[in-house]
N, C-alpha and C. Protein backbone atom coordinates (compact mmCIF):
# COMPACT_ATOMS: atom_id res chain seq x y z
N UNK A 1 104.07 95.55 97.02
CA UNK A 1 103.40 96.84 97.12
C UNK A 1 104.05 97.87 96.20
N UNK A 2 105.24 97.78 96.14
CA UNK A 2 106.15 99.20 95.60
C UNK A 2 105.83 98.56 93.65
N UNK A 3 105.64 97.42 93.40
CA UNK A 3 105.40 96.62 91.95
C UNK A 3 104.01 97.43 91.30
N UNK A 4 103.05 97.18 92.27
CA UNK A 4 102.01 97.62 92.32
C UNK A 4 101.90 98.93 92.08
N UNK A 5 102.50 99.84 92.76
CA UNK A 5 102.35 101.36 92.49
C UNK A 5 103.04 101.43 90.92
N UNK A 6 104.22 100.92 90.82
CA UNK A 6 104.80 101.55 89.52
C UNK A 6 103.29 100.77 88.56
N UNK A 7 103.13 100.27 88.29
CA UNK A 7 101.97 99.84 87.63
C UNK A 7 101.05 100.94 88.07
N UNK A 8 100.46 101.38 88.94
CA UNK A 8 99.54 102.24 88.76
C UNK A 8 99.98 103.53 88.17
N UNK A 9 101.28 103.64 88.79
CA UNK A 9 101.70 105.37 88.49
C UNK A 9 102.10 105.40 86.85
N UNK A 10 102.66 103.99 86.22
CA UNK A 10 102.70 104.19 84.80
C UNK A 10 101.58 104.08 84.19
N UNK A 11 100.69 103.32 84.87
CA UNK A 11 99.10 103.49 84.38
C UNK A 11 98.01 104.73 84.10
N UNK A 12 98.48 105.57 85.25
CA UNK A 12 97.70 106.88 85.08
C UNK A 12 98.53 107.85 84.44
N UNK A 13 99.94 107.75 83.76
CA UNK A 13 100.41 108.84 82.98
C UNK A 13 99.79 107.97 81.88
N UNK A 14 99.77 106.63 81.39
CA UNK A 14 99.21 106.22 79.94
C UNK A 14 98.05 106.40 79.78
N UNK A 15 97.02 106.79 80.76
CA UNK A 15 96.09 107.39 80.92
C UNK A 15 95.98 108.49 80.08
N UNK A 16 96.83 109.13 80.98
CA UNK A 16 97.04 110.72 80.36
C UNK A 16 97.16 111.17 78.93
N UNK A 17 98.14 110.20 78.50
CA UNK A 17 98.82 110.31 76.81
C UNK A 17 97.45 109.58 75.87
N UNK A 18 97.09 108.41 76.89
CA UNK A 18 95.73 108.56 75.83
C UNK A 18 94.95 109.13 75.45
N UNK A 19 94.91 110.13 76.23
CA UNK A 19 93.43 111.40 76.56
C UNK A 19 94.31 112.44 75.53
N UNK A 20 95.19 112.17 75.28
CA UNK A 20 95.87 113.45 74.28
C UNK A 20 96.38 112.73 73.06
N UNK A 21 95.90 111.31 72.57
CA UNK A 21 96.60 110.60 71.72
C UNK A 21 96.06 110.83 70.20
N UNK A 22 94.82 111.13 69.88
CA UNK A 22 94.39 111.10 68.69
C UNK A 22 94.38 110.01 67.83
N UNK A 23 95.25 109.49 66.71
CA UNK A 23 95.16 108.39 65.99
C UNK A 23 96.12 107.61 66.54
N UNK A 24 96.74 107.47 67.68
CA UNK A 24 97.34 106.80 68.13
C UNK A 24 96.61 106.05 69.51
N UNK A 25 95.37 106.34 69.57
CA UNK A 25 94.71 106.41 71.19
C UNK A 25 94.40 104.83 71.09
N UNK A 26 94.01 103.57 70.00
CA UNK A 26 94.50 101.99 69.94
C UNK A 26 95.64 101.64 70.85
N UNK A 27 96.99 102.28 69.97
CA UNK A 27 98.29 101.95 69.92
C UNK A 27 98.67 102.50 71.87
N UNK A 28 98.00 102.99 72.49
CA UNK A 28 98.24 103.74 73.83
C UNK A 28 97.09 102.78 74.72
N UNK A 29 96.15 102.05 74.44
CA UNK A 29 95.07 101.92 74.68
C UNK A 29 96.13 100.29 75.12
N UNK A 30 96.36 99.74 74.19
CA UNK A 30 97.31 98.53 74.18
C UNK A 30 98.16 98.20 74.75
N UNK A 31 99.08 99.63 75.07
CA UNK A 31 100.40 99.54 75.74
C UNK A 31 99.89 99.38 77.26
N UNK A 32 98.40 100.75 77.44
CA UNK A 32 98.27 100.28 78.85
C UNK A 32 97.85 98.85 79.45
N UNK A 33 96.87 98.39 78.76
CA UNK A 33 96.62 97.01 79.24
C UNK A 33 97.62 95.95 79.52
N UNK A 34 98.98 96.36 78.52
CA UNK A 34 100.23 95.38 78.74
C UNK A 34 100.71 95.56 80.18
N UNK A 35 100.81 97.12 80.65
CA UNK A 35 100.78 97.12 81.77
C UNK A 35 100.30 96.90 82.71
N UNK A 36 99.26 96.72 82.62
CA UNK A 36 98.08 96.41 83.68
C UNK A 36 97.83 94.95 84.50
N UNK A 37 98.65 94.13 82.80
CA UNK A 37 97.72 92.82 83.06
C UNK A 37 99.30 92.19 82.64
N UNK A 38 100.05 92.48 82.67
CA UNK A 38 101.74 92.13 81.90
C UNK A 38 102.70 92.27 83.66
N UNK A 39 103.23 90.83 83.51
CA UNK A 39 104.58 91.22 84.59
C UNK A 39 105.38 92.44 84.58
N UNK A 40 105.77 92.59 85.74
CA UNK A 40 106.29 93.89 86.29
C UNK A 40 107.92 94.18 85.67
N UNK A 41 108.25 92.90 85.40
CA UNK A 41 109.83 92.81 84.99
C UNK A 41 109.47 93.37 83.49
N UNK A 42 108.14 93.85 82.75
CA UNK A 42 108.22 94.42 81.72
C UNK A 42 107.64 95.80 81.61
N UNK A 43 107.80 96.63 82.59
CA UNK A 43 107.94 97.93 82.75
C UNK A 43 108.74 98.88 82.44
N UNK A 44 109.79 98.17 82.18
CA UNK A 44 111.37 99.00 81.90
C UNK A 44 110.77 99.71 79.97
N UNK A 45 110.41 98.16 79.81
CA UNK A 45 109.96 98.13 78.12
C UNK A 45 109.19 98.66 77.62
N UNK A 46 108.06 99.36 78.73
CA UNK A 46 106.84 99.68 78.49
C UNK A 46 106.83 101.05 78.29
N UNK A 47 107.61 101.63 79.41
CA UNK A 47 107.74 102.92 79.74
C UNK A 47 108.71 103.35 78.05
N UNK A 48 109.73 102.52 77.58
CA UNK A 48 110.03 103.13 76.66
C UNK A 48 109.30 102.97 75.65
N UNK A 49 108.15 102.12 75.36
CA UNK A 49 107.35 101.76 74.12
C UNK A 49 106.73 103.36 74.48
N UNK A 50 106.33 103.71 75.72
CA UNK A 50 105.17 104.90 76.22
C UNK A 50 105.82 106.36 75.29
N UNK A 51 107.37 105.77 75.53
CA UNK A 51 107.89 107.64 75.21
C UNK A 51 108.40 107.67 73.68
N UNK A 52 108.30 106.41 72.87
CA UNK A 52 108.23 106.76 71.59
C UNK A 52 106.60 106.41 70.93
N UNK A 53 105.45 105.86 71.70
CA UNK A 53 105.03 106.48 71.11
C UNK A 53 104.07 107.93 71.35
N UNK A 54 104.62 108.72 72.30
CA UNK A 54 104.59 110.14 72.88
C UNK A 54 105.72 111.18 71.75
N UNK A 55 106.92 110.56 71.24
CA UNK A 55 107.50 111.11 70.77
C UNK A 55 106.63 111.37 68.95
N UNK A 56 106.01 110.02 68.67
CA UNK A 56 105.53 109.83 67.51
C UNK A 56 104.63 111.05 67.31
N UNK A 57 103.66 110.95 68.56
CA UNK A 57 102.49 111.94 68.82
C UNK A 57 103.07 113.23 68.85
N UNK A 58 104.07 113.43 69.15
CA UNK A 58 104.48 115.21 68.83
C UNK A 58 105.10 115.55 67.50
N UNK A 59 105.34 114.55 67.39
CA UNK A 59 105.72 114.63 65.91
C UNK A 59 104.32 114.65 64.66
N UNK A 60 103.60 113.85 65.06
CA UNK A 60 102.35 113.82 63.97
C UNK A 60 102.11 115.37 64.39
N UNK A 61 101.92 116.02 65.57
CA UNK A 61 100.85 117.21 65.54
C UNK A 61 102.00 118.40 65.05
N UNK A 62 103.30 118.27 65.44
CA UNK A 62 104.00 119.27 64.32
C UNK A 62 103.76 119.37 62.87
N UNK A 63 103.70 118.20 62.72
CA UNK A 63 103.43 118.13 61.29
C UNK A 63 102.32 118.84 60.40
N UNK A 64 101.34 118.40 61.66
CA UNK A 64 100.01 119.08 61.34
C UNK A 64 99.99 120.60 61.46
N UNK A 65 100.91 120.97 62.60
CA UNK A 65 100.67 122.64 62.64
C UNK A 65 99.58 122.62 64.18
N UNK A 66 99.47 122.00 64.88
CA UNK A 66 98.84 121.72 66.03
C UNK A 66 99.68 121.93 67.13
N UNK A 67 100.11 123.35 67.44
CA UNK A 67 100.83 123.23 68.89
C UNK A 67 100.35 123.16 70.24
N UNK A 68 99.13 123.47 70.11
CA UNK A 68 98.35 123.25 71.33
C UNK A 68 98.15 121.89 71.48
N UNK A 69 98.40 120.95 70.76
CA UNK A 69 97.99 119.28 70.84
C UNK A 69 99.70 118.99 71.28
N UNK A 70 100.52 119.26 70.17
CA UNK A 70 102.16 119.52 71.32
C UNK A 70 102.77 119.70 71.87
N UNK A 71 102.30 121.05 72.75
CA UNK A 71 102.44 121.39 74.22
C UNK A 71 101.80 120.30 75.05
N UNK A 72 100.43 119.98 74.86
CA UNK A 72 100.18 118.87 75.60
C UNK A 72 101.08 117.44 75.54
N UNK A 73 100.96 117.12 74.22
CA UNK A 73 101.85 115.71 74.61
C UNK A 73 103.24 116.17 75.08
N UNK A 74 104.01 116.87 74.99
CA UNK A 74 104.93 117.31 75.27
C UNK A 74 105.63 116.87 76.76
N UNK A 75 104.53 117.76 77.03
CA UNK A 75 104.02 118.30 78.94
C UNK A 75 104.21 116.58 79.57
N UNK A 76 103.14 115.94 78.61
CA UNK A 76 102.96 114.66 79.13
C UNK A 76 104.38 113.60 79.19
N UNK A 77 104.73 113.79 77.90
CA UNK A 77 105.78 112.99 77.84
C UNK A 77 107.57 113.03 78.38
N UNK A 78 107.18 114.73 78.83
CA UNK A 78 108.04 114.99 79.87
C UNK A 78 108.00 114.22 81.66
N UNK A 79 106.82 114.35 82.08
CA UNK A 79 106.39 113.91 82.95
C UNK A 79 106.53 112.03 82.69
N UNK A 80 106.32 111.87 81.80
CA UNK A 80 106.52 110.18 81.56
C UNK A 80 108.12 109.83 81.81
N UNK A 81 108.80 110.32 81.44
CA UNK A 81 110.22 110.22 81.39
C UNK A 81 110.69 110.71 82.85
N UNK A 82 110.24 111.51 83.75
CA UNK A 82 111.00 111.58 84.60
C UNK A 82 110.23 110.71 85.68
N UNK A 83 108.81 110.28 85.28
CA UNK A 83 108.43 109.18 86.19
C UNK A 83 109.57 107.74 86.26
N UNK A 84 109.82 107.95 84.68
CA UNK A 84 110.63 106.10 84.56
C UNK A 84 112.04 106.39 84.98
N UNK A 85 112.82 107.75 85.12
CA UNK A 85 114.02 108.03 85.68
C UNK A 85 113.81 108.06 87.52
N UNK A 86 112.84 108.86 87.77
CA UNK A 86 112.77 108.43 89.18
C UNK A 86 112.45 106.86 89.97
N UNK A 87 111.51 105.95 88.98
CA UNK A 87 111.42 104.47 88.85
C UNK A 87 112.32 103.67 88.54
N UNK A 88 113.49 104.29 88.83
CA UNK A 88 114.86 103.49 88.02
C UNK A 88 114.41 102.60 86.69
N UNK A 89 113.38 102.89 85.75
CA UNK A 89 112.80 102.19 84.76
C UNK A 89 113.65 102.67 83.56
N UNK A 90 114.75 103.65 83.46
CA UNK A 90 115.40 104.53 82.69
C UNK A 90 116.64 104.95 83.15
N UNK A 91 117.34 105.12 82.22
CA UNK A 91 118.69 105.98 82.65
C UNK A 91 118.35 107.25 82.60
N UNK A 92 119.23 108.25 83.37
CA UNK A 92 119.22 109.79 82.90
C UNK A 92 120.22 110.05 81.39
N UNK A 93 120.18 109.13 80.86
CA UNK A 93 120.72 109.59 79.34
C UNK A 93 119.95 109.69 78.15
């Protein structure tokens, strides 16, 4: 049961980052299904594939001059990271 939730709860933040992904929304689209349909012992991996490529995505929209698209991923990828620290899926470092 508790396998199950982290799969859903990392499912609906990759949700999230997709809905804010832009040319990355494939590359997010992919990661979730790994989760979805991928053993649980590869969550640890997933969650960090999630926050670089969240990190990538704030980086493309700086680039661009898009802070309203970087506050969002931002927001998001804050919330991703303290999901996988409270999921013991992460260290706090």
């Amino acid at each position: 049961m508790i396998q199950d939730y982290l799969v859903g709860e990392l499912s609906a933040r990759l949700e999230r980052l997709q809905s804010a992904a832009g040319i990355h929304v494939g590359d997010v689209a992919q990661l979730r299904h790994q989760v979805e349909t991928g053993p649980v012992t590869s969550l640890a991996a997933e969650t960090i594939c999630a926050l670089v490529l969240a990190d990538q995505m704030c980086w493309d929209s700086l680039s661009r001059g898009d802070a309203v698209a970087f506050d969002h991923q931002a927001a998001i990828s804050a919330d991703l990271r303290l999901f996988g620290v409270c999921a013991r899926l992460l260290t706090e470092d």
